[in-house]
N, C-alpha and C. Protein backbone atom coordinates (compact mmCIF):
# COMPACT_ATOMS: atom_id res chain seq x y z
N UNK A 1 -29.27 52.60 52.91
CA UNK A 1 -29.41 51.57 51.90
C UNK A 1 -28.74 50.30 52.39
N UNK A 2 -28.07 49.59 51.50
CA UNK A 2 -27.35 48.25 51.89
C UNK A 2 -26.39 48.02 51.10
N UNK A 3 -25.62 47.11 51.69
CA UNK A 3 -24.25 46.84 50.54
C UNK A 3 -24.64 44.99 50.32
N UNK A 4 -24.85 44.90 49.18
CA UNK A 4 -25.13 43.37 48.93
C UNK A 4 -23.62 42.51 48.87
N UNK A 5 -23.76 41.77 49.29
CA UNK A 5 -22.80 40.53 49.34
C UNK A 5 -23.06 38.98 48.79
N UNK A 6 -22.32 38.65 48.50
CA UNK A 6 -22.42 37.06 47.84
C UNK A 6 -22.20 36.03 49.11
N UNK A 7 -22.03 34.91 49.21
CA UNK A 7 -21.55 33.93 49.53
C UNK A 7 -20.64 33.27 48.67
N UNK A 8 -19.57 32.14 49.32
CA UNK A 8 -18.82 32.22 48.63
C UNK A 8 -19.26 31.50 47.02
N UNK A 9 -20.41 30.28 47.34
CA UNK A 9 -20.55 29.29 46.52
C UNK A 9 -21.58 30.52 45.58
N UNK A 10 -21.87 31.81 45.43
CA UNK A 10 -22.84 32.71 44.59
C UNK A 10 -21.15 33.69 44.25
N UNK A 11 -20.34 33.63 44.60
CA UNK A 11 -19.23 34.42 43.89
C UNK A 11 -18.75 33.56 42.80
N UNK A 12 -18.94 31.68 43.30
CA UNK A 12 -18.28 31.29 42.40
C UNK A 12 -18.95 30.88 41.00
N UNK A 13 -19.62 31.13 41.25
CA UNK A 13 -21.24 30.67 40.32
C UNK A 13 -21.01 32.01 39.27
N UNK A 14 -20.87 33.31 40.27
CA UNK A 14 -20.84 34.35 39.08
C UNK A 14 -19.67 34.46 38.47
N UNK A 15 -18.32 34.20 39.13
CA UNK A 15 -17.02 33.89 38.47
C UNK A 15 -17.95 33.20 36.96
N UNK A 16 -17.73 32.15 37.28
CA UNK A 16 -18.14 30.68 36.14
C UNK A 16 -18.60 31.69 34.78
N UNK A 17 -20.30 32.09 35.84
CA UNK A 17 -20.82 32.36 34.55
C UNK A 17 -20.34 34.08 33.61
N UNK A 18 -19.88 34.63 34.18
CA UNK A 18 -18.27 36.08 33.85
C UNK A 18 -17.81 35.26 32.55
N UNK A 19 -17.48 34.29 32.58
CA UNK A 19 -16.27 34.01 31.82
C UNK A 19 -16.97 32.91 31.17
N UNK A 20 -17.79 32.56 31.20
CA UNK A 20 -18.57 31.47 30.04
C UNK A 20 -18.83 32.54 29.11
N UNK A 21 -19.87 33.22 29.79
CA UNK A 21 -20.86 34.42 28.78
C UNK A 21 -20.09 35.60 28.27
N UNK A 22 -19.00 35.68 28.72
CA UNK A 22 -18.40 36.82 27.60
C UNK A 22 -16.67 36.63 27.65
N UNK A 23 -16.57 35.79 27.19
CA UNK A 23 -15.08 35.45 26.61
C UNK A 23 -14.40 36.11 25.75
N UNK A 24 -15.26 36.67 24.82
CA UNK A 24 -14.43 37.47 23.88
C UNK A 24 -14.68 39.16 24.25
N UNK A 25 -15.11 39.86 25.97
CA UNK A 25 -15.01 40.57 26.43
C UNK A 25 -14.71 40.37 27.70
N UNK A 26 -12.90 40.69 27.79
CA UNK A 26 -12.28 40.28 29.23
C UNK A 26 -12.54 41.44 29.75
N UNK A 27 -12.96 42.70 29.36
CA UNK A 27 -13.07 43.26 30.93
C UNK A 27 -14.35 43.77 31.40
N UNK A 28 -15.56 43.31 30.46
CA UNK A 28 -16.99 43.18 31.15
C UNK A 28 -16.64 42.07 32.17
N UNK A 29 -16.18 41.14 31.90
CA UNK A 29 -16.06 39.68 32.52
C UNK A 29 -15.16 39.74 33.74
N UNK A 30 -14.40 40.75 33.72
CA UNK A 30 -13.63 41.14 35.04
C UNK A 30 -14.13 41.51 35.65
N UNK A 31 -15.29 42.71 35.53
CA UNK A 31 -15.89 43.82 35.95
C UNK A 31 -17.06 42.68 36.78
N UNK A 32 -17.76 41.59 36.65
CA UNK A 32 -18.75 41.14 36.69
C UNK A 32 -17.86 39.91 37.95
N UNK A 33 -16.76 39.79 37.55
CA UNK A 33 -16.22 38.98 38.69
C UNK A 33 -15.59 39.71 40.55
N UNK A 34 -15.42 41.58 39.96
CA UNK A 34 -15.17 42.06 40.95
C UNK A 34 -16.00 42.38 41.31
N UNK A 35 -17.24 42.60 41.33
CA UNK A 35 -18.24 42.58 41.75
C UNK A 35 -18.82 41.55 42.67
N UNK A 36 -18.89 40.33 42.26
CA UNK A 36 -18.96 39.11 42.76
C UNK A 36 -18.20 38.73 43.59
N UNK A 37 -16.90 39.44 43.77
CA UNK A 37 -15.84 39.33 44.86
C UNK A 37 -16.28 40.63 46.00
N UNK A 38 -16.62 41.75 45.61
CA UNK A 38 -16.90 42.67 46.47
C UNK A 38 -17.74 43.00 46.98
N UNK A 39 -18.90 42.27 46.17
CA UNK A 39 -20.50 43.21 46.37
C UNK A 39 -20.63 44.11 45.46
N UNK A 40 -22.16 44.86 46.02
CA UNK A 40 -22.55 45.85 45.53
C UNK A 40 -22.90 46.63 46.83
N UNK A 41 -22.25 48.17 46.77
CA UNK A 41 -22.26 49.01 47.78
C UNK A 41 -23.54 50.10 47.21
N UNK A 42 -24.78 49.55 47.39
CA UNK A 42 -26.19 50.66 47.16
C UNK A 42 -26.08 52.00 47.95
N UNK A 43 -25.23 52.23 48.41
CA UNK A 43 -25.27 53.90 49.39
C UNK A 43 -24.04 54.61 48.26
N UNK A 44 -22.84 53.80 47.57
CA UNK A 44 -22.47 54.74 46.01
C UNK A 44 -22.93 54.65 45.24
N UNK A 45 -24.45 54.07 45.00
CA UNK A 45 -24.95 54.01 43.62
C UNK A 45 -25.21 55.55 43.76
N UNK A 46 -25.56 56.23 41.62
CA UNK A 46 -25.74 57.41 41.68
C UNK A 46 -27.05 57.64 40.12
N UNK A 47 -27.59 58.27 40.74
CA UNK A 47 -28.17 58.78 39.65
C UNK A 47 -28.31 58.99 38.55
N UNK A 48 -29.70 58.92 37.39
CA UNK A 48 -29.08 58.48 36.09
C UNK A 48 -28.71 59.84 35.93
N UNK A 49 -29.43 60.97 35.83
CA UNK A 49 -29.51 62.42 35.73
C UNK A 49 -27.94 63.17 36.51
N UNK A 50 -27.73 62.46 37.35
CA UNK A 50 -26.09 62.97 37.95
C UNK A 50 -25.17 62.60 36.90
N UNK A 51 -25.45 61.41 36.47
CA UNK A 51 -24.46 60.66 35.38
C UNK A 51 -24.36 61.57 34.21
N UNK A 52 -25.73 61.76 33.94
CA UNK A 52 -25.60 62.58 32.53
C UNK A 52 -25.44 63.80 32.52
N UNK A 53 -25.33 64.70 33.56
CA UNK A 53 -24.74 66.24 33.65
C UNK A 53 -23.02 66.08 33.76
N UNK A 54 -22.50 64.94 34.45
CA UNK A 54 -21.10 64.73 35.13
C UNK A 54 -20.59 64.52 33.57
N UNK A 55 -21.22 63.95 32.41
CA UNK A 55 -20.68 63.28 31.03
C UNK A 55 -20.82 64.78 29.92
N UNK A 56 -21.68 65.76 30.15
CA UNK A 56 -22.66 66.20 29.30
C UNK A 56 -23.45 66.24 28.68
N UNK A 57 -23.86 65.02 28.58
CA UNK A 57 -25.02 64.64 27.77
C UNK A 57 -26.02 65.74 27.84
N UNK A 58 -27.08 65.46 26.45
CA UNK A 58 -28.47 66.39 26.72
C UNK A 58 -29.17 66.08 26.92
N UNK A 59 -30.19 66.79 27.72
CA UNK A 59 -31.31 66.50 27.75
C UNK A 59 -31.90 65.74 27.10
N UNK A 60 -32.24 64.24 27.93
CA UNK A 60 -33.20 63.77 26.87
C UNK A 60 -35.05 64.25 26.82
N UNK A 61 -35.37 63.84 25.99
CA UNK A 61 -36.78 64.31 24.98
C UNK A 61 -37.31 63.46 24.61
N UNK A 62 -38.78 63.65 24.16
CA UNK A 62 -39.40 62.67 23.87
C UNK A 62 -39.43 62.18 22.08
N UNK A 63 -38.20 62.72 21.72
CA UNK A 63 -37.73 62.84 20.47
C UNK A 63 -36.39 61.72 20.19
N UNK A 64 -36.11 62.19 21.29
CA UNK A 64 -34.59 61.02 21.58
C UNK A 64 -35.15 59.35 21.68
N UNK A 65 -34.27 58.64 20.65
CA UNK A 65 -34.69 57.37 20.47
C UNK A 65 -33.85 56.70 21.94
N UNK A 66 -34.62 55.51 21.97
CA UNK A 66 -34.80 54.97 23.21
C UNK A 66 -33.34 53.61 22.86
N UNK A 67 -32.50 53.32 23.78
CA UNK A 67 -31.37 52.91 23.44
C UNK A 67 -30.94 52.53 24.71
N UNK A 68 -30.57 50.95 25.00
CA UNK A 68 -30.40 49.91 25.90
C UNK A 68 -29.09 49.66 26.03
């Protein structure tokens, strides 16, 4: 896969916009700036289905309402 990287003037752009767009959530807004400082490493991304056995979740169904 690949590990995405910023430049510096696209870290600072996402800094900016971190902390315009969610001020009254400092640690989405952190989360969105370390990112922007680190990248994104696509070879630890993981699965939605890994996610939801590692949590317990159930099985979803075509019964289960759909939720963003």
């Amino acid at each position: 896969m690949a590990h995405l990287i910023f430049s510096e003037d696209e870290q600072r752009e996402l800094r900016e916009a971190a902390r315009a767009e969610f001020p009254g959530n400092p640690a989405l807004a952190y989360v969105l700036e370390n990112l922007a400082a680190e990248g994104i490493d696509l070879d630890r991304g993981r699965d939605w289905e890994d996610l939801r056995v590692e949590a317990g979740l159930p099985e979803r169904n075509a019964e289960a309402p759909e939720v963003a």
